[in-house]
PDB file of N, CA and C in Angstrom:
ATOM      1  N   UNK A   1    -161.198 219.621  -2.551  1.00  0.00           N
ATOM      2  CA  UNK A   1    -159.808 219.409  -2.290  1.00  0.00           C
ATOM      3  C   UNK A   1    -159.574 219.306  -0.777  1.00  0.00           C
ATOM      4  N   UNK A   2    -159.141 217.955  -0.207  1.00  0.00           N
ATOM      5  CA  UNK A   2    -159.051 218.113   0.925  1.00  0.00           C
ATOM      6  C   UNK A   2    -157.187 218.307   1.217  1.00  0.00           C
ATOM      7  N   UNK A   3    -157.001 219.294   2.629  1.00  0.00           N
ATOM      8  CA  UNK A   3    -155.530 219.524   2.981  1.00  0.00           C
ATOM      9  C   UNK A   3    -155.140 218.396   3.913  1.00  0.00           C
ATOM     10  N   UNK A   4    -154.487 217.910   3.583  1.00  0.00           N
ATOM     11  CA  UNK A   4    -153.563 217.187   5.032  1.00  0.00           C
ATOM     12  C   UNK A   4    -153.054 218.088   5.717  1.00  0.00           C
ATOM     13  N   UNK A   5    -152.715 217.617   7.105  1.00  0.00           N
ATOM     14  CA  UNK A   5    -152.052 218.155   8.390  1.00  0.00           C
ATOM     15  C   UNK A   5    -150.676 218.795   7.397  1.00  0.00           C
ATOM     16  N   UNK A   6    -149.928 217.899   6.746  1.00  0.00           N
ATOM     17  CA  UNK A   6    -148.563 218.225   6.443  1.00  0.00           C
ATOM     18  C   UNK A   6    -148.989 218.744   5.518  1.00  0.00           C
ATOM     19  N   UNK A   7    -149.952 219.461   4.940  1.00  0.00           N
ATOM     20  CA  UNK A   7    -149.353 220.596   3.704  1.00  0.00           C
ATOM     21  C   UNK A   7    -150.060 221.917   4.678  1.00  0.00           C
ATOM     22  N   UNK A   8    -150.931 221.723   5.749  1.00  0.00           N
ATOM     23  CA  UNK A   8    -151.632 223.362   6.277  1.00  0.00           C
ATOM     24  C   UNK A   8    -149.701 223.450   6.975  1.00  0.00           C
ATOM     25  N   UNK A   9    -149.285 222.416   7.689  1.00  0.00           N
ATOM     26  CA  UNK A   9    -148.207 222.786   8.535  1.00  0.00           C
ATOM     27  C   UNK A   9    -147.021 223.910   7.615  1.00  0.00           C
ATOM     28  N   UNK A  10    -146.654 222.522   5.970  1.00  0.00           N
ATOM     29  CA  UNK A  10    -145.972 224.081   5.277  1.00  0.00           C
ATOM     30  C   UNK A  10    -146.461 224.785   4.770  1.00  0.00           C
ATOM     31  N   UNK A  11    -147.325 225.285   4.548  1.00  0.00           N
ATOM     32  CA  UNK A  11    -148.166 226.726   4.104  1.00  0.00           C
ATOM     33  C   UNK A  11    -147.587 227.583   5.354  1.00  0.00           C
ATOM     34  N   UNK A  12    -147.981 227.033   6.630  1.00  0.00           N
ATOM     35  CA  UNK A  12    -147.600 228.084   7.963  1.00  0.00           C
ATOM     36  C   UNK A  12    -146.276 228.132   7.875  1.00  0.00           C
ATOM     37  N   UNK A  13    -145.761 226.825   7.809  1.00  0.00           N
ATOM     38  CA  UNK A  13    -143.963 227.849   8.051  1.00  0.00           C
ATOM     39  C   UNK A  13    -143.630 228.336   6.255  1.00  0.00           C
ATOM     40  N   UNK A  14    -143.849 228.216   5.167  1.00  0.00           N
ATOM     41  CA  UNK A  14    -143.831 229.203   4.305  1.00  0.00           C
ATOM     42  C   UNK A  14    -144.214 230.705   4.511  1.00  0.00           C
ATOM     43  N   UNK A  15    -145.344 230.787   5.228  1.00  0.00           N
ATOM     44  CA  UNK A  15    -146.028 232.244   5.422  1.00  0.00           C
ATOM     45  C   UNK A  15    -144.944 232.834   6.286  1.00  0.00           C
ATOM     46  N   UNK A  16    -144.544 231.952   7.437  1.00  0.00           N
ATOM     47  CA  UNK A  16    -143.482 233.003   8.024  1.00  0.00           C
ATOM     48  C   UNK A  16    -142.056 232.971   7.572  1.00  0.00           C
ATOM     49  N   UNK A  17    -141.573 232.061   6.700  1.00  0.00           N
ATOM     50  CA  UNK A  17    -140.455 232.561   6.040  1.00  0.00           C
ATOM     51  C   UNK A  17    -140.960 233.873   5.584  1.00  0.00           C
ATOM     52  N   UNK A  18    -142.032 233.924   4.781  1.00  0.00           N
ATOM     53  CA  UNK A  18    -142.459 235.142   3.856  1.00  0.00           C
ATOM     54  C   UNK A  18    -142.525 236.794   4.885  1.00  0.00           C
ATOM     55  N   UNK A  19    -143.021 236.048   6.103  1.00  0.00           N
ATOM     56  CA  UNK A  19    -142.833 237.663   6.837  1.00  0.00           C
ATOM     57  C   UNK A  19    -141.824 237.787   7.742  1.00  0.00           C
ATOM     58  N   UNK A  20    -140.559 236.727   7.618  1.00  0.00           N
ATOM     59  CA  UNK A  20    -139.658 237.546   7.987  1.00  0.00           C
ATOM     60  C   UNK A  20    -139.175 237.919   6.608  1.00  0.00           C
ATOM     61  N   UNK A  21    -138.855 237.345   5.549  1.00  0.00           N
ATOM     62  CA  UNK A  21    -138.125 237.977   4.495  1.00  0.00           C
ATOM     63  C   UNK A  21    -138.754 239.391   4.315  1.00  0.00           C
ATOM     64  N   UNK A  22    -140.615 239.644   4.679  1.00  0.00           N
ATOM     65  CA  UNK A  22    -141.259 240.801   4.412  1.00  0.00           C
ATOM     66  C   UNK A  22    -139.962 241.672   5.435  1.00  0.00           C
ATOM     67  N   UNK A  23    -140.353 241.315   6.602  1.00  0.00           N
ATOM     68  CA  UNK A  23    -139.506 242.004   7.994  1.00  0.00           C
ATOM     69  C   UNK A  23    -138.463 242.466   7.546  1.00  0.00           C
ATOM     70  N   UNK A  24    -137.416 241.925   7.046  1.00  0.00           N
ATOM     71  CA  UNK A  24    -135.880 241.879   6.580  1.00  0.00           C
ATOM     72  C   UNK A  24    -135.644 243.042   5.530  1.00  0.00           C
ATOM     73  N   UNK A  25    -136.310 242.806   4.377  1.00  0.00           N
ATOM     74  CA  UNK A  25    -136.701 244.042   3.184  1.00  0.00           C
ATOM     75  C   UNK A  25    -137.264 245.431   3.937  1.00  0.00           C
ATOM     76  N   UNK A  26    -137.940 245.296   5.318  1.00  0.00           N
ATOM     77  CA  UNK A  26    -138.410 246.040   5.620  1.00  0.00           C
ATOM     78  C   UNK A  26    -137.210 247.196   6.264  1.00  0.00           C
ATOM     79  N   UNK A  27    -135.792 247.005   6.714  1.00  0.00           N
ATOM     80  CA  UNK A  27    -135.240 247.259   7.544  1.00  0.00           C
ATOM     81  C   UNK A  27    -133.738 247.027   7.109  1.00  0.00           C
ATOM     82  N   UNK A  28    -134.251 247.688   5.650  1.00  0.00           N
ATOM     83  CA  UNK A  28    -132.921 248.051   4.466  1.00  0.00           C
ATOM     84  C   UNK A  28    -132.003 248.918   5.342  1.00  0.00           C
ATOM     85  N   UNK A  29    -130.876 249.000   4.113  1.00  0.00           N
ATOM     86  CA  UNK A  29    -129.803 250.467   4.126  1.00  0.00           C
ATOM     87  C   UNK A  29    -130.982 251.387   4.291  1.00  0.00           C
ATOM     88  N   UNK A  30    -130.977 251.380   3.038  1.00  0.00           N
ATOM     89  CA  UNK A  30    -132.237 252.496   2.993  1.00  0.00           C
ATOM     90  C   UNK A  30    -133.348 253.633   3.886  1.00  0.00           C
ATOM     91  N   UNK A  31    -133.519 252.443   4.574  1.00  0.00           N
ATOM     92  CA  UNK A  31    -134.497 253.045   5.064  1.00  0.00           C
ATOM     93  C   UNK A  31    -134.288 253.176   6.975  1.00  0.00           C
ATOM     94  N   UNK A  32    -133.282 252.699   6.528  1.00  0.00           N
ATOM     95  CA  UNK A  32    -132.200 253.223   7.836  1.00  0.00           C
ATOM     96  C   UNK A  32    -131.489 254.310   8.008  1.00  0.00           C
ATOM     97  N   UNK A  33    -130.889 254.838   6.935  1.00  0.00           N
ATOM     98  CA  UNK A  33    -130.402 256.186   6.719  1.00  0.00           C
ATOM     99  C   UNK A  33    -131.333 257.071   6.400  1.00  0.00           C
ATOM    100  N   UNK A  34    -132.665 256.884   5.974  1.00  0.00           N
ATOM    101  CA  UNK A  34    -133.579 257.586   5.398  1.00  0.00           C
ATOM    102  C   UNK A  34    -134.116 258.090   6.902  1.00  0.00           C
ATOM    103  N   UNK A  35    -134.186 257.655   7.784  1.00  0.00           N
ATOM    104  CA  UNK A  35    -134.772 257.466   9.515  1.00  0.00           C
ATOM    105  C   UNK A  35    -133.603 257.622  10.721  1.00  0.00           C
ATOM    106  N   UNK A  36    -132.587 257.908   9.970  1.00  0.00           N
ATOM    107  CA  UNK A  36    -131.378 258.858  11.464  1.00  0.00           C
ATOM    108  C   UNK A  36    -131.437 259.711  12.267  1.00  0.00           C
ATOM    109  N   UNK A  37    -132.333 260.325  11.611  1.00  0.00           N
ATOM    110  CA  UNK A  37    -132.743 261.777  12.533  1.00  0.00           C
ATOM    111  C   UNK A  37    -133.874 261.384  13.465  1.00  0.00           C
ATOM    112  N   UNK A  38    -134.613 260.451  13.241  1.00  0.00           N
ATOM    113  CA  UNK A  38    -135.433 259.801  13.979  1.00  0.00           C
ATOM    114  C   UNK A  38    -134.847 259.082  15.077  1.00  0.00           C
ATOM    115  N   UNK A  39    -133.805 258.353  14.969  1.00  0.00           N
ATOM    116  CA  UNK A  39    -133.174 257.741  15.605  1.00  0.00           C
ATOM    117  C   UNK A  39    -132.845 258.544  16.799  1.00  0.00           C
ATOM    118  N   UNK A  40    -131.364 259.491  16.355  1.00  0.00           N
ATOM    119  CA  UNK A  40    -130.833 260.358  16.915  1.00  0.00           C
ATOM    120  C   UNK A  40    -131.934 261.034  17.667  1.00  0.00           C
ATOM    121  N   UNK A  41    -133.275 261.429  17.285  1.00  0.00           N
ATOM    122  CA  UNK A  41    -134.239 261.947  18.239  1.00  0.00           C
ATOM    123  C   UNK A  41    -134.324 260.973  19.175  1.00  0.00           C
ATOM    124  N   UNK A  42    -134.461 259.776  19.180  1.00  0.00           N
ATOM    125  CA  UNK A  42    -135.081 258.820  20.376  1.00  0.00           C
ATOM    126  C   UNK A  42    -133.635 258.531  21.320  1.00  0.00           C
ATOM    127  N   UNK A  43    -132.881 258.573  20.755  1.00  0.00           N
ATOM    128  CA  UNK A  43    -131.748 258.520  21.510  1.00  0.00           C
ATOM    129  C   UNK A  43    -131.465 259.495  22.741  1.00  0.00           C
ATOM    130  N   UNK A  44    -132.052 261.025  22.267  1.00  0.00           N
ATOM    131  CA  UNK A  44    -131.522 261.855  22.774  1.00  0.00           C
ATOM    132  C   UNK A  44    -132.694 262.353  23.950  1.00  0.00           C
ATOM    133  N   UNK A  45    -134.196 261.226  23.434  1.00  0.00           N
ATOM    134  CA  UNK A  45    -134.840 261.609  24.536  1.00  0.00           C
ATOM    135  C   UNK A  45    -134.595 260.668  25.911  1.00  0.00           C
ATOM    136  N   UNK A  46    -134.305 259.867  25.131  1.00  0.00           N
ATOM    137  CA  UNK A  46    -133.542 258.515  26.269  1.00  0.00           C
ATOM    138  C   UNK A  46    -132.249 259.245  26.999  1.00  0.00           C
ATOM    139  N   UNK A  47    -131.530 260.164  26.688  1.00  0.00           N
ATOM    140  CA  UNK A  47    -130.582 260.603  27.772  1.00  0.00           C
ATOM    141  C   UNK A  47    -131.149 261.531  28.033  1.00  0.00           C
ATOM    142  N   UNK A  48    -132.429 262.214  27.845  1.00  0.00           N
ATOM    143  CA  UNK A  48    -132.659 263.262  28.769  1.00  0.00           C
ATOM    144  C   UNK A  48    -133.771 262.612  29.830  1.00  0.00           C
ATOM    145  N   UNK A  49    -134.021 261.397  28.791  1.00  0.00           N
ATOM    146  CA  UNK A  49    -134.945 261.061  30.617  1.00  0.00           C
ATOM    147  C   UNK A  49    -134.230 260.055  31.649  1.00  0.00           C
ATOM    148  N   UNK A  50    -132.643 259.779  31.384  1.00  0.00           N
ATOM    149  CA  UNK A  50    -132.226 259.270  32.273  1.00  0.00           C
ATOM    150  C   UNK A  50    -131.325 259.922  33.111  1.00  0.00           C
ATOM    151  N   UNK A  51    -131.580 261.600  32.466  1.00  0.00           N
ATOM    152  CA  UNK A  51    -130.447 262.548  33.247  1.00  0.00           C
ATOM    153  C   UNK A  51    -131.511 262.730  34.042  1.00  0.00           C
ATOM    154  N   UNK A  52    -133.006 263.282  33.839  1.00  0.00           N
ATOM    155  CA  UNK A  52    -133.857 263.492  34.666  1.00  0.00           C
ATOM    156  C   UNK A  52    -133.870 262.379  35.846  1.00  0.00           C
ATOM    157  N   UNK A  53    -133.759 261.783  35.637  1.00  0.00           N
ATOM    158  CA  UNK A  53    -134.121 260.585  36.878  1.00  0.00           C
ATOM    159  C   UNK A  53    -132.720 260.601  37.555  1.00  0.00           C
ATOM    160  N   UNK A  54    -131.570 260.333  37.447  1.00  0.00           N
ATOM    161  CA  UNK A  54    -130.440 260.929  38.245  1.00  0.00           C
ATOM    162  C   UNK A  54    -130.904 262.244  38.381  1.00  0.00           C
ATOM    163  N   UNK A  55    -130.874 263.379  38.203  1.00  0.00           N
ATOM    164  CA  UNK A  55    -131.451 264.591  38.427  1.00  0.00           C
ATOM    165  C   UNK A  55    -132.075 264.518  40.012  1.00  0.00           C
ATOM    166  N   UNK A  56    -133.389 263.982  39.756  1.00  0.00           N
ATOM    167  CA  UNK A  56    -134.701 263.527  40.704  1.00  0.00           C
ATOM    168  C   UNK A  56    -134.077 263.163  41.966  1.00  0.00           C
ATOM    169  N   UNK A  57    -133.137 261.908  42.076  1.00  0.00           N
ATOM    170  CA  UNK A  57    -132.385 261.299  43.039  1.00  0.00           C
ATOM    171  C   UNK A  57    -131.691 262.119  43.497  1.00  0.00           C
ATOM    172  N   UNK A  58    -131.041 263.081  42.875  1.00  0.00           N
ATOM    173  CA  UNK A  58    -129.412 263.710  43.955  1.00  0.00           C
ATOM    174  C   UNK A  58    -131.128 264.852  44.400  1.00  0.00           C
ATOM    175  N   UNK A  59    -131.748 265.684  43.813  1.00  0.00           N
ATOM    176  CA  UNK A  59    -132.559 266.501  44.851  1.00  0.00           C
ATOM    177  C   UNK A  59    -133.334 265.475  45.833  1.00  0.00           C
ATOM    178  N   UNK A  60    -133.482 263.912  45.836  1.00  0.00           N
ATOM    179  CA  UNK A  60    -134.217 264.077  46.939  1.00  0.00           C
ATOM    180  C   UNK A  60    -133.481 263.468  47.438  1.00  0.00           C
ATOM    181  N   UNK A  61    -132.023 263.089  47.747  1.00  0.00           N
ATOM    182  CA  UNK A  61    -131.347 263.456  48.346  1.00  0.00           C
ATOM    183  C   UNK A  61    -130.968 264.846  49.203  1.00  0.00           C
ATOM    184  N   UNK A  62    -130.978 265.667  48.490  1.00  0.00           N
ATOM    185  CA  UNK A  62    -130.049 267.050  48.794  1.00  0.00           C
ATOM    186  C   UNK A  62    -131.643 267.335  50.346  1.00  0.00           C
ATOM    187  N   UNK A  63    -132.621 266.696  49.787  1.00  0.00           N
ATOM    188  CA  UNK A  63    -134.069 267.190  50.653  1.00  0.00           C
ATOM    189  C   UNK A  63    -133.577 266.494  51.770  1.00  0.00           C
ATOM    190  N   UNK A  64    -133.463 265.232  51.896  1.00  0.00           N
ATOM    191  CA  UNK A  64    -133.037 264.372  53.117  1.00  0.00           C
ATOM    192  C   UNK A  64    -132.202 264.420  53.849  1.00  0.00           C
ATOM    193  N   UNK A  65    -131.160 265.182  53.335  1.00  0.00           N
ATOM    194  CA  UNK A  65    -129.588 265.786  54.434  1.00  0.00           C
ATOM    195  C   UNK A  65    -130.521 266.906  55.014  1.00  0.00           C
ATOM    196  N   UNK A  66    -131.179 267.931  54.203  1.00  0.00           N
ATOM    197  CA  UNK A  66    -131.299 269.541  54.531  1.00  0.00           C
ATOM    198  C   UNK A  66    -132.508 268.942  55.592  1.00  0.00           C
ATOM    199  N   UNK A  67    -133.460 267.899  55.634  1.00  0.00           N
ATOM    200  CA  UNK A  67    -134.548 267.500  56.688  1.00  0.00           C
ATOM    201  C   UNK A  67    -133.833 267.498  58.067  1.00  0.00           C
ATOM    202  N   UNK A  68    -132.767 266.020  57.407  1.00  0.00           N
ATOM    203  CA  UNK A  68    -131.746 265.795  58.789  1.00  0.00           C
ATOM    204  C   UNK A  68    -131.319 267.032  59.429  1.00  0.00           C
ATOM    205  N   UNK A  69    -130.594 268.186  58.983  1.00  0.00           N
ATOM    206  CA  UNK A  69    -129.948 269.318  59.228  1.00  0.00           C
ATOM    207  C   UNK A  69    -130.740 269.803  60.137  1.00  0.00           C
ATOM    208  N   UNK A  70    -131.900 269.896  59.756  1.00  0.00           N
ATOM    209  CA  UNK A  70    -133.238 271.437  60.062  1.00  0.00           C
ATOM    210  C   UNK A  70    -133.365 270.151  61.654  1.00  0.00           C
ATOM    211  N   UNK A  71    -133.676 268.698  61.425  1.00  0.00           N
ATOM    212  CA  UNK A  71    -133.962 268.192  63.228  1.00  0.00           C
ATOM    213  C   UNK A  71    -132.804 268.572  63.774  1.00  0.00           C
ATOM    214  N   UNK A  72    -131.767 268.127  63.271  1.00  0.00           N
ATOM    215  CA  UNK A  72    -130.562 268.340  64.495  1.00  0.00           C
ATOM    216  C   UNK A  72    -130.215 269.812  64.925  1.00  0.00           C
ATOM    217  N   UNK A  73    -130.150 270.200  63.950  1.00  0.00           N
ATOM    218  CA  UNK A  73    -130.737 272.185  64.534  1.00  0.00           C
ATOM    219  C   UNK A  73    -131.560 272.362  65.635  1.00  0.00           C
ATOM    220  N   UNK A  74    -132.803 271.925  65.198  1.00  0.00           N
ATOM    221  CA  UNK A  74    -133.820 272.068  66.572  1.00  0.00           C
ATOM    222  C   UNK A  74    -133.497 271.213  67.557  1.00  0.00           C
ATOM    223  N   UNK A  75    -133.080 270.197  67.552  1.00  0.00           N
ATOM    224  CA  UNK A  75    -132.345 269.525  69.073  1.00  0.00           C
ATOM    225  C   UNK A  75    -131.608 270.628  69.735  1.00  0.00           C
ATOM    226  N   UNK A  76    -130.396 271.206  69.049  1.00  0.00           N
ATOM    227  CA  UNK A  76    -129.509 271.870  69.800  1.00  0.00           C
ATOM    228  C   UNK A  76    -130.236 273.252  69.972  1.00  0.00           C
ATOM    229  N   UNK A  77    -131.233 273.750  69.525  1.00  0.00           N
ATOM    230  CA  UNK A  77    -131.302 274.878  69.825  1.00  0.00           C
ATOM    231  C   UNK A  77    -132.809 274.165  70.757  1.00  0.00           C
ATOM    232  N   UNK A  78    -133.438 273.168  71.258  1.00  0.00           N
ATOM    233  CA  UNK A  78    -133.929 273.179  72.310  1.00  0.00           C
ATOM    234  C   UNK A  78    -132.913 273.265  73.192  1.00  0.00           C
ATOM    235  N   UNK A  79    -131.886 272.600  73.728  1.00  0.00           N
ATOM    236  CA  UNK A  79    -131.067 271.938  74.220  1.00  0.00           C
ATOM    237  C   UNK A  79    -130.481 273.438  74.506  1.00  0.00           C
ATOM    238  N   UNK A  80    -129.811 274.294  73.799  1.00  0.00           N
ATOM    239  CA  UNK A  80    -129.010 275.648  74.421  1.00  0.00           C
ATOM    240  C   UNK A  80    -130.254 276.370  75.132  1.00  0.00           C
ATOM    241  N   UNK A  81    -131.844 276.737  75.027  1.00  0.00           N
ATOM    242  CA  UNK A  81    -132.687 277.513  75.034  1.00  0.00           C
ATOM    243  C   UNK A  81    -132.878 276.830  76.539  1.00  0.00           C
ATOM    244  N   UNK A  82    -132.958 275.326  77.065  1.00  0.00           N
ATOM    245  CA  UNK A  82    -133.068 274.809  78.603  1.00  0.00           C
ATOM    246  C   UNK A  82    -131.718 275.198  79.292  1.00  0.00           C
ATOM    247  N   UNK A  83    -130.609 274.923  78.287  1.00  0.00           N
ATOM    248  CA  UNK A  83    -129.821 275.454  79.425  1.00  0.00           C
ATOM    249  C   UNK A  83    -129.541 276.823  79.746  1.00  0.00           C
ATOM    250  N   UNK A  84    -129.936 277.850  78.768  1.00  0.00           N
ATOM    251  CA  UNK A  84    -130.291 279.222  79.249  1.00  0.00           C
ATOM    252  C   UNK A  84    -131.054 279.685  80.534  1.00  0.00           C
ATOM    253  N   UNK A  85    -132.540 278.644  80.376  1.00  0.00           N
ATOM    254  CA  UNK A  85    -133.174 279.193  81.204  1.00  0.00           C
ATOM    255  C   UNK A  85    -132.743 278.443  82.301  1.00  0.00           C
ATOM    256  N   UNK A  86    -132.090 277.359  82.695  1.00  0.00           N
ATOM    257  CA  UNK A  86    -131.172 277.037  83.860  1.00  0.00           C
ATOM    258  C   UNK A  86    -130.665 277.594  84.725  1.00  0.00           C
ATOM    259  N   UNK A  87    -129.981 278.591  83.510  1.00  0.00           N
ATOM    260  CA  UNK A  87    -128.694 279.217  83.936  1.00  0.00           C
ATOM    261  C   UNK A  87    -128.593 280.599  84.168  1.00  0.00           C
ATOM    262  N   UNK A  88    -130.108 280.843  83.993  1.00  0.00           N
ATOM    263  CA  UNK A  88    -131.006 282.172  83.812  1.00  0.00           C
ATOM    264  C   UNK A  88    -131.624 282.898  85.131  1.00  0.00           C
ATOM    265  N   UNK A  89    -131.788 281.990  86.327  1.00  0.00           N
ATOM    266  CA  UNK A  89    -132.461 281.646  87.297  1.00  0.00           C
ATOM    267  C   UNK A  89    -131.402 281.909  88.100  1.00  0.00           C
ATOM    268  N   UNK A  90    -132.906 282.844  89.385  1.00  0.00           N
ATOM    269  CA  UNK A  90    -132.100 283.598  90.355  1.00  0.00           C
ATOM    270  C   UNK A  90    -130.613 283.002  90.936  1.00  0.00           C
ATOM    271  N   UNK A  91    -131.132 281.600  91.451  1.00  0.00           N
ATOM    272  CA  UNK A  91    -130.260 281.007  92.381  1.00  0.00           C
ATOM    273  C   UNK A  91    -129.232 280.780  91.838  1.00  0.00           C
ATOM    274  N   UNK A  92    -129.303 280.737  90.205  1.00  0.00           N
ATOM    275  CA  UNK A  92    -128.092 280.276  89.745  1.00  0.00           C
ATOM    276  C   UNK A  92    -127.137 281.538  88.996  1.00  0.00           C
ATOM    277  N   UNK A  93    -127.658 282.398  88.983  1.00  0.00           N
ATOM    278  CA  UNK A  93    -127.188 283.854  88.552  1.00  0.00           C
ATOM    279  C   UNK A  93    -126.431 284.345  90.048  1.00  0.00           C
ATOM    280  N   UNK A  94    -127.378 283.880  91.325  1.00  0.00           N
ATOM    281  CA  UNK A  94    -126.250 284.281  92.688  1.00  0.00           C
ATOM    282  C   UNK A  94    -125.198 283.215  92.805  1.00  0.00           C
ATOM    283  N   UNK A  95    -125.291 281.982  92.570  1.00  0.00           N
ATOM    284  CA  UNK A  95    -123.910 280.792  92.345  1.00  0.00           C
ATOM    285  C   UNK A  95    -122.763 281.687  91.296  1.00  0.00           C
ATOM    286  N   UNK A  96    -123.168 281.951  90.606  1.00  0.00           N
ATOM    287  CA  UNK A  96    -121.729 282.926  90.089  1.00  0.00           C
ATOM    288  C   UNK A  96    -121.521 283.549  89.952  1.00  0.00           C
ATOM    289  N   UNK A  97    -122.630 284.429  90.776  1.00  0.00           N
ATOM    290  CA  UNK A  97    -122.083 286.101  91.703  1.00  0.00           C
ATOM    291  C   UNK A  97    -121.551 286.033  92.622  1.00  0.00           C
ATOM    292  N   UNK A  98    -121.626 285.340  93.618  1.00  0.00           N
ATOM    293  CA  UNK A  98    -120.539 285.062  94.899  1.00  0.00           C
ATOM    294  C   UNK A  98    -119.309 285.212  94.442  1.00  0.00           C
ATOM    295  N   UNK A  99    -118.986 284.411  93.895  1.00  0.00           N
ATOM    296  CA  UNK A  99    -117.187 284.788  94.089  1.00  0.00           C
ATOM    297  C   UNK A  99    -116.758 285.513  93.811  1.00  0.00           C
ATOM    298  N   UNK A 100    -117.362 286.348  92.793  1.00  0.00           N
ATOM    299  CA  UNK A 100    -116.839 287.526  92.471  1.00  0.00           C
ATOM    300  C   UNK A 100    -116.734 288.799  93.143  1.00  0.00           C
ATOM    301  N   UNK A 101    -118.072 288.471  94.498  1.00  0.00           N
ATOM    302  CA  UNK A 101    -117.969 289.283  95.352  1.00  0.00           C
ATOM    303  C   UNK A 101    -120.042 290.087  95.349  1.00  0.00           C
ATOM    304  N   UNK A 102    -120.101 289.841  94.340  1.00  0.00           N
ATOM    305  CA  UNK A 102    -121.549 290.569  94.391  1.00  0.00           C
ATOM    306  C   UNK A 102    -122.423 289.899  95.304  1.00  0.00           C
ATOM    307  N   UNK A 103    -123.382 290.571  95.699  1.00  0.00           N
ATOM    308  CA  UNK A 103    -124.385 290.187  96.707  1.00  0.00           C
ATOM    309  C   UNK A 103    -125.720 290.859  96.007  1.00  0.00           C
ATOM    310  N   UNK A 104    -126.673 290.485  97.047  1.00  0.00           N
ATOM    311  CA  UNK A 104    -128.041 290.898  97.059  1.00  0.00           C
ATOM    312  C   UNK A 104    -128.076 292.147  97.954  1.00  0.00           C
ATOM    313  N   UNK A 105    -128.301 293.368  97.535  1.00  0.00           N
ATOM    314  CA  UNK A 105    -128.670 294.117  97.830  1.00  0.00           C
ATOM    315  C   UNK A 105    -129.534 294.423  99.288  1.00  0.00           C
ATOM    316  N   UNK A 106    -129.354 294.479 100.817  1.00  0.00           N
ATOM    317  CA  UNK A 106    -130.404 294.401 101.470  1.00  0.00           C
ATOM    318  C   UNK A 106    -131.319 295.566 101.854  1.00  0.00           C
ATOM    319  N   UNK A 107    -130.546 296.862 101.231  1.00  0.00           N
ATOM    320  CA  UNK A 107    -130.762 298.366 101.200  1.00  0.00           C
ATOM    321  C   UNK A 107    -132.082 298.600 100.117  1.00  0.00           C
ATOM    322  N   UNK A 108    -133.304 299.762 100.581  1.00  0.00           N
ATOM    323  CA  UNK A 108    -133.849 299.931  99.850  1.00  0.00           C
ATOM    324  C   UNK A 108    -133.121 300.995  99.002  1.00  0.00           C
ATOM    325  N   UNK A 109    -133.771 300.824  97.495  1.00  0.00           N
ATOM    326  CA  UNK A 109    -132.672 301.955  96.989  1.00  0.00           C
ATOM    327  C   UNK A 109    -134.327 303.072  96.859  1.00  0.00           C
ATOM    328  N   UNK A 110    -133.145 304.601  96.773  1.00  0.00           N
ATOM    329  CA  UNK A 110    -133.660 305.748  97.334  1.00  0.00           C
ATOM    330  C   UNK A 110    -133.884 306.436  95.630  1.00  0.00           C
ATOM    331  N   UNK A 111    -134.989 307.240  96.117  1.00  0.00           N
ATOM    332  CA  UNK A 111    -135.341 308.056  94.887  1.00  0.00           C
ATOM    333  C   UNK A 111    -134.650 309.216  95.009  1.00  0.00           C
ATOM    334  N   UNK A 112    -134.066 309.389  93.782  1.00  0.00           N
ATOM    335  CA  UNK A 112    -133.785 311.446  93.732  1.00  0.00           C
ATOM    336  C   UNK A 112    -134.940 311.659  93.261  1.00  0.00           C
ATOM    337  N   UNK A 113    -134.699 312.869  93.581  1.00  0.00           N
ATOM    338  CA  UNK A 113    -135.686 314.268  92.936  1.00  0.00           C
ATOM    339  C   UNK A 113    -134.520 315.268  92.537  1.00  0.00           C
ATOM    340  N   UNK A 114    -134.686 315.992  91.301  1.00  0.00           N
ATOM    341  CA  UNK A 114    -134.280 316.623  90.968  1.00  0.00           C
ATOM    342  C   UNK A 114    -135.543 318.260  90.914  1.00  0.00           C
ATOM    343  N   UNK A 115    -134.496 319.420  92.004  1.00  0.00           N
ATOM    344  CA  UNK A 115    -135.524 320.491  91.886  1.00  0.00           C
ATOM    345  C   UNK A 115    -135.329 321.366  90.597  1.00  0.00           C
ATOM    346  N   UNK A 116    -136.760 321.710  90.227  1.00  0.00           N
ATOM    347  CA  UNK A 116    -136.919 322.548  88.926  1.00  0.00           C
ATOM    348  C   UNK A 116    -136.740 324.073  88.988  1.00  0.00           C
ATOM    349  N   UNK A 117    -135.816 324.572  88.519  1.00  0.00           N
ATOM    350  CA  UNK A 117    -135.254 325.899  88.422  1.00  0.00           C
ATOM    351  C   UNK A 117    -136.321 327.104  87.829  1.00  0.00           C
ATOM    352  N   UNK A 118    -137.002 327.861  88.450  1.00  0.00           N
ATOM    353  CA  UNK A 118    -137.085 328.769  87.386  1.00  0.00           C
ATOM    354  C   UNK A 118    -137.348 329.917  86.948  1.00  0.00           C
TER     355      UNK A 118
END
């Protein structure tokens, strides 16, 4: 028995009428309500892995402000710690003792002794 082109061609599109109608039967009432809880499971892992991933984002966010924070901290606290020691320094500790009147001392200062009684 030999096939012609035009009967292998409808055999093939017969076969796939046949598996979608298989497909179609496959994906009843039935067996849709029979599989809700299944559903409702996949559903509910799908919003917990898309809360996780918003989740993920606002902390590495919250990491990238608190990074920023922690440099600009250490700027200003280099920045107050130079002008301390600036402002720390003899010459500049006598710049705003003058006016107030204080000086440098040119007197040696003197020891007591206290005599022991006894």
């Amino acid at each position: 028995m030999v096939e012609t082109k035009k009967d292998i061609d409808q055999t093939k599109e017969e076969e796939k009428k046949n598996s979608l109608k298989n497909i179609g039967s496959f994906f009843n009432s039935t067996w849709l309500t029979g599989n809700m809880n299944f559903f409702f499971f996949l559903s509910l892992l799908a919003i917990i892995y898309i809360a996780n991933g918003h989740w993920a984002d606002k902390t590495l966010r919250s990491i990238d402000r608190t990074q920023k924070e922690i440099r600009d901290l250490q700027f200003e606290y280099k920045t107050v710690k130079s002008e301390l020691m600036y402002k720390s320094e003899e010459a500049q500790v006598l710049k705003v003792a003058e006016p107030l009147g204080l000086k440098i001392s040119t007197e040696v200062p003197q020891r007591l002794q206290v005599e022991k009684t006894k």
